[in-house]
Protein backbone atom coordinates (compact mmCIF):
# COMPACT_ATOMS: atom_id res chain seq x y z
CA UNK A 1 135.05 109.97 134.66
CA UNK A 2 133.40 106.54 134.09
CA UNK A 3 135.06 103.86 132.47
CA UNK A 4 134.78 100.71 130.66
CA UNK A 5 133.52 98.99 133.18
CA UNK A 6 130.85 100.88 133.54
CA UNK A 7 129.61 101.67 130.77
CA UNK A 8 129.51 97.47 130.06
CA UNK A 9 127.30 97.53 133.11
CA UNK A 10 125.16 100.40 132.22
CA UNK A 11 124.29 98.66 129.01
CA UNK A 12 123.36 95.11 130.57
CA UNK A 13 120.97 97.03 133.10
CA UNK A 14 119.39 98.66 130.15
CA UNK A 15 118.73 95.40 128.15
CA UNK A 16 114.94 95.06 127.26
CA UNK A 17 114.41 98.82 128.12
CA UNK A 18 113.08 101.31 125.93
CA UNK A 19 115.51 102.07 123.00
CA UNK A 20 115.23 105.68 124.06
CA UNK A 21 116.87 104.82 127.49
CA UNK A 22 120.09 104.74 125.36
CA UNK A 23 120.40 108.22 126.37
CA UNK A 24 121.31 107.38 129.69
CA UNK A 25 124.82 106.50 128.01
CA UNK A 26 125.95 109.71 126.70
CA UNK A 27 129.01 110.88 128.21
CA UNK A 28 132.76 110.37 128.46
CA UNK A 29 134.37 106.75 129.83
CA UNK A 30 137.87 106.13 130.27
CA UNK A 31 139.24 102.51 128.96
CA UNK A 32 142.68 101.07 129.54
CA UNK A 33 143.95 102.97 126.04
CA UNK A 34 141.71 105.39 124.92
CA UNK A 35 138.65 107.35 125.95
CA UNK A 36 135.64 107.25 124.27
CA UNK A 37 132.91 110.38 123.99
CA UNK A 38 129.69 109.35 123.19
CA UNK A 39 128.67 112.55 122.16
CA UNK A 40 124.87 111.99 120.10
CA UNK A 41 122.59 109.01 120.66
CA UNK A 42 119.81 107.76 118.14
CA UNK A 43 116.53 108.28 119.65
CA UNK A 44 115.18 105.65 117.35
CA UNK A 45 116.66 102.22 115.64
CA UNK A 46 116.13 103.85 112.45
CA UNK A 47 117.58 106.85 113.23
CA UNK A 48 120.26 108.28 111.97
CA UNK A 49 123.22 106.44 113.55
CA UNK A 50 124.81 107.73 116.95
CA UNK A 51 128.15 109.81 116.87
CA UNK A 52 131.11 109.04 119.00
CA UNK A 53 134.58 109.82 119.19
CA UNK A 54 137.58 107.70 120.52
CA UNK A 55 140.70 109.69 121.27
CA UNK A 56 144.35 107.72 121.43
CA UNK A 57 146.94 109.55 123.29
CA UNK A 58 150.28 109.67 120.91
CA UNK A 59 152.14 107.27 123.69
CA UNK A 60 149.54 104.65 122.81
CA UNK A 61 149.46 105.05 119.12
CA UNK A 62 153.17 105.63 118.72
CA UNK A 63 153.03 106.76 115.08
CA UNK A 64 156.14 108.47 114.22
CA UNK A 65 156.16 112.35 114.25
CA UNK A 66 157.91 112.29 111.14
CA UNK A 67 154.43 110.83 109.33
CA UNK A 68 153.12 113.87 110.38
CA UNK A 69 155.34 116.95 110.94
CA UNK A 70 154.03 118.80 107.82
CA UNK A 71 149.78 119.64 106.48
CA UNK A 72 150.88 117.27 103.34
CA UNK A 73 151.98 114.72 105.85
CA UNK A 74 149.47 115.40 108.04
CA UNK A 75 146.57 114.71 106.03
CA UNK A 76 148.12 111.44 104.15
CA UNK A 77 148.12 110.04 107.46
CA UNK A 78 144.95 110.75 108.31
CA UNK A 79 143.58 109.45 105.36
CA UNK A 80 145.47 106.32 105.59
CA UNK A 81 143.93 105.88 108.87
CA UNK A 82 140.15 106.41 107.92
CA UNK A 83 141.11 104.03 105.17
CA UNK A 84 142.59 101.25 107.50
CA UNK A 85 139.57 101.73 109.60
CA UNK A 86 136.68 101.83 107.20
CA UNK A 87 138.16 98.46 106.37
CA UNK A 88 138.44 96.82 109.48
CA UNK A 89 135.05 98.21 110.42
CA UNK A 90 133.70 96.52 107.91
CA UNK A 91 135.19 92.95 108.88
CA UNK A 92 133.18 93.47 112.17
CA UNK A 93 130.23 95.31 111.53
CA UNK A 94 126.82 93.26 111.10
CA UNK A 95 123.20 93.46 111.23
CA UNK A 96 122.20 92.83 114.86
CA UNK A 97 118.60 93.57 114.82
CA UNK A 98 116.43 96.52 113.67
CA UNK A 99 117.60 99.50 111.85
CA UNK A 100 120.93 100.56 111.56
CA UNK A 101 121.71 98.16 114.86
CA UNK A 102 124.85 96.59 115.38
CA UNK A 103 126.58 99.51 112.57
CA UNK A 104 130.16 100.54 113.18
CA UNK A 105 131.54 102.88 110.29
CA UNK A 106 133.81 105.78 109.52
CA UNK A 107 133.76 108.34 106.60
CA UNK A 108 133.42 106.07 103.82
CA UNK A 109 136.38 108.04 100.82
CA UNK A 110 136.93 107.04 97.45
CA UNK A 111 140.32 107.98 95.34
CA UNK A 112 141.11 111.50 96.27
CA UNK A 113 143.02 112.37 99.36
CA UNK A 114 141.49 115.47 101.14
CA UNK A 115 141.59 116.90 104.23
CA UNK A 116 138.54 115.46 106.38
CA UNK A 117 137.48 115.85 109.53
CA UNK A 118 137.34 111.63 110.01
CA UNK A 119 140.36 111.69 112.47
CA UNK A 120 142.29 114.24 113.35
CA UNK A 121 145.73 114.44 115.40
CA UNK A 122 145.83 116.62 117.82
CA UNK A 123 148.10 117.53 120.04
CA UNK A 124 148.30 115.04 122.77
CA UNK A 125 146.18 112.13 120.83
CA UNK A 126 144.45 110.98 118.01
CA UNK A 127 140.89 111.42 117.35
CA UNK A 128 138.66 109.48 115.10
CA UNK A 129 134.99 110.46 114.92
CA UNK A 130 132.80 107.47 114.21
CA UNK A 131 129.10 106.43 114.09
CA UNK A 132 127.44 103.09 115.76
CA UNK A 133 123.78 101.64 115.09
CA UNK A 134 123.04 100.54 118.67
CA UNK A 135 121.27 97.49 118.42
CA UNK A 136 117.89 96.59 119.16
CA UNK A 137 115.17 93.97 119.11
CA UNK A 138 111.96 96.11 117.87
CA UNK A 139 112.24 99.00 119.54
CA UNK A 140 113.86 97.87 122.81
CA UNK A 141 117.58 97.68 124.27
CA UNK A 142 120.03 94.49 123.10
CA UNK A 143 121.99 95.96 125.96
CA UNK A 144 123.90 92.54 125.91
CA UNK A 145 125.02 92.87 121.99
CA UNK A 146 125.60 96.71 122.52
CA UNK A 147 127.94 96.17 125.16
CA UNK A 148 130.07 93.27 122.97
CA UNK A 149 130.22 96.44 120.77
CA UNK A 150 131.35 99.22 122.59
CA UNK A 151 133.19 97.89 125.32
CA UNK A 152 134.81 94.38 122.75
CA UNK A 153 135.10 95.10 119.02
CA UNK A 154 135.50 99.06 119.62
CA UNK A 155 138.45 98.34 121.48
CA UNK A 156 139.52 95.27 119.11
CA UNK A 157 138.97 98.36 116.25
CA UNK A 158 141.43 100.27 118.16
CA UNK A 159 143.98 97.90 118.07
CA UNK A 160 144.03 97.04 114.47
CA UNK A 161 143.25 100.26 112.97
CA UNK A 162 145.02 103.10 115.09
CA UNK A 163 148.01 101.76 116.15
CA UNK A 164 151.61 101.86 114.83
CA UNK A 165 152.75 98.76 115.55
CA UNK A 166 149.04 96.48 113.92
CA UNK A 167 149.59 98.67 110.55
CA UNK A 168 151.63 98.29 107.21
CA UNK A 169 154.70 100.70 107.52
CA UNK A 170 155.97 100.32 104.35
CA UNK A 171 152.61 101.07 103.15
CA UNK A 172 151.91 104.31 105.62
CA UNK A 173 155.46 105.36 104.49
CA UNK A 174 154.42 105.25 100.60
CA UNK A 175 151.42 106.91 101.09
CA UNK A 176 152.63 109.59 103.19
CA UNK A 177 155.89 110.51 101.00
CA UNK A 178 153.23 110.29 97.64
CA UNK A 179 150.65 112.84 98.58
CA UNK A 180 153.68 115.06 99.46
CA UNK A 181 155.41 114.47 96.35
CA UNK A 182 151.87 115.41 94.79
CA UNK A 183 151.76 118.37 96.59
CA UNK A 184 154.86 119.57 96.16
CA UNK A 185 154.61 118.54 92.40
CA UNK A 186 151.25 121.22 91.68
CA UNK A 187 153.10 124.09 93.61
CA UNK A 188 155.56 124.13 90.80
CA UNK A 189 153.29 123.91 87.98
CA UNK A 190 152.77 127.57 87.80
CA UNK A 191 156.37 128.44 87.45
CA UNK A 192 156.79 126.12 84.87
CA UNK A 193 153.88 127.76 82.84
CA UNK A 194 152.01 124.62 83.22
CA UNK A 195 147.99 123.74 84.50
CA UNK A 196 148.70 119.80 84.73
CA UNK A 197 151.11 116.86 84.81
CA UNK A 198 150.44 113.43 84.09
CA UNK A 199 153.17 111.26 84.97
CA UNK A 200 154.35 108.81 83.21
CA UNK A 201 153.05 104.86 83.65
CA UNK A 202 149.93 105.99 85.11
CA UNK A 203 146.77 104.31 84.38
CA UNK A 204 143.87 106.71 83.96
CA UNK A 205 141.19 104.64 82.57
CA UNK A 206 138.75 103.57 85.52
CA UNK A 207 136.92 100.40 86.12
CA UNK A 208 133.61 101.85 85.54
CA UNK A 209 130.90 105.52 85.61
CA UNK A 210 130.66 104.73 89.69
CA UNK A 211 133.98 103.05 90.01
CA UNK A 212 136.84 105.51 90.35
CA UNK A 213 139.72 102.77 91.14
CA UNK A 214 142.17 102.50 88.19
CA UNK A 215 141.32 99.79 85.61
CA UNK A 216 143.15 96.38 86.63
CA UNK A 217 142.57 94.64 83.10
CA UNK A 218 143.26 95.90 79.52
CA UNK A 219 144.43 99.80 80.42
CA UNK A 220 147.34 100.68 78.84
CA UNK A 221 149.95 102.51 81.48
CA UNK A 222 150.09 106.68 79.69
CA UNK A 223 153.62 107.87 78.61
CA UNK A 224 153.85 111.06 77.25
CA UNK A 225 154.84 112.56 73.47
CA UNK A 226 158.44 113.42 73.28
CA UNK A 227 157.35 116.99 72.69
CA UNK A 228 155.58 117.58 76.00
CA UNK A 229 157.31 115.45 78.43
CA UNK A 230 159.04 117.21 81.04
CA UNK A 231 160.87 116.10 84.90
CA UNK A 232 160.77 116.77 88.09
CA UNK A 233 162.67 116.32 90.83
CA UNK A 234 160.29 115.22 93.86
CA UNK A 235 160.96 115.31 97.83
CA UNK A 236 161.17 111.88 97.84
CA UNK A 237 160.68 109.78 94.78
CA UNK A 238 163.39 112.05 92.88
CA UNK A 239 163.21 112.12 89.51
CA UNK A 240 159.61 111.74 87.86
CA UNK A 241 158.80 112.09 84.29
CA UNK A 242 155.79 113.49 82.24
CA UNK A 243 153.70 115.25 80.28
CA UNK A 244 153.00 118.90 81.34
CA UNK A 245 150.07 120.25 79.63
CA UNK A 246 151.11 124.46 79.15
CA UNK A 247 149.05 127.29 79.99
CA UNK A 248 146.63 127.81 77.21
């Protein structure tokens, strides 16, 4: 398999070539922590963006079996992740030419928490499936940028994004133990002859038509009428009161 080294070099020998020489780099390269599949390369700057995948063994990423030993689990973490990495991404991402050149990016996700196929934890690694805009003056090669991008930031991406140690545990921990609560909260609502809960101190008003982030100013936290509050008793929050809407 080739590696990092390689690949840098490949790059620099293409600079100035034709931007469909690119092609040359599909393939699979080994670097010191991951390995990275280029798996679909733009044939044209303004092309749709080329697809890769990096893939972490566990040892390197060292997240904690426990954030993802159930589907509920499973999925938080994995959204957390796109999340942490759309975000750093974007820190590092910049126009570098023409087209989409010099693009790094993830799944963008808004509020919800669904399964996606962004990353995915398998079962010796992680795998997050990413596109790049590999840059170009005109329509020829900046092998020199594309290599800062693959074989530097990528990497630097890596660190900050998909490791245990660079990320907010508290934070992973909250999210993780929330989207199981949630879960675990709707698979009772049947049996309690209920269609929804709303618990109380949430905010439901949103900032805006296009903006589905709760409203920071002005909203008013919902607590429910005496007559249709009910509890739960969650994984791991505990106790959590509502309102439970009834069937009909």
């Amino acid at each position: 398999m080739n590696n990092q080294e390689n690949l840098r070099q490949r790059l620099l020998q293409l600079d100035d070539s034709s931007y469909k020489a690119y092609k040359d780099i599909k393939g699979d390269y080994k670097f010191p922590d991951f390995t990275l599949i280029i798996d679909r390369v733009q044939g044209d700057p303004f092309a749709s963006p080329s697809q890769i995948r990096v893939q972490l063994p566990h040892v390197v990423a060292n997240f904690p079996s426990s954030l993802y030993q159930n589907r509920s689990r499973e999925i938080a973490l994995r959204d957390y992740l796109t999340r942490q990495f759309e975000q750093a991404a974007r820190e590092v991402s910049s126009r570098r030419g023409t087209g989409n050149s010099g693009l790094i990016a993830i799944t963008q996700i808004g509020q919800s928490v669904l399964e996606r196929s962004s990353i995915m934890i398998k079962d010796e690694f992680i795998e997050a499936r990413l596109v790049v805009g590999l840059p170009a003056r005109g329509r020829r090669i900046s092998g020199y940028q594309a290599a800062e991008m693959l074989c530097e930031e990528l990497p630097g991406l890596i660190d900050k994004a998909l490791k245990y140690q660079a990320l907010d545990h508290k934070q992973m921990q909250w999210q993780v133990e929330t989207v199981e609560d949630a879960d675990w909260l709707r698979q009772q609502l049947a049996q309690r002859g209920l269609v929804a809960f709303i618990a109380n101190g949430s905010i439901l008003p949103r900032r805006s038509g296009v903006d589905d982030r709760p409203l920071l100013e002005g909203a008013v936290a919902f607590q429910s009428p005496t007559q249709l509050q009910v509890e739960f008793n969650c994984p791991n929050r505990g106790l959590i009161k509502g309102m439970g809407i009834p069937v009909g």
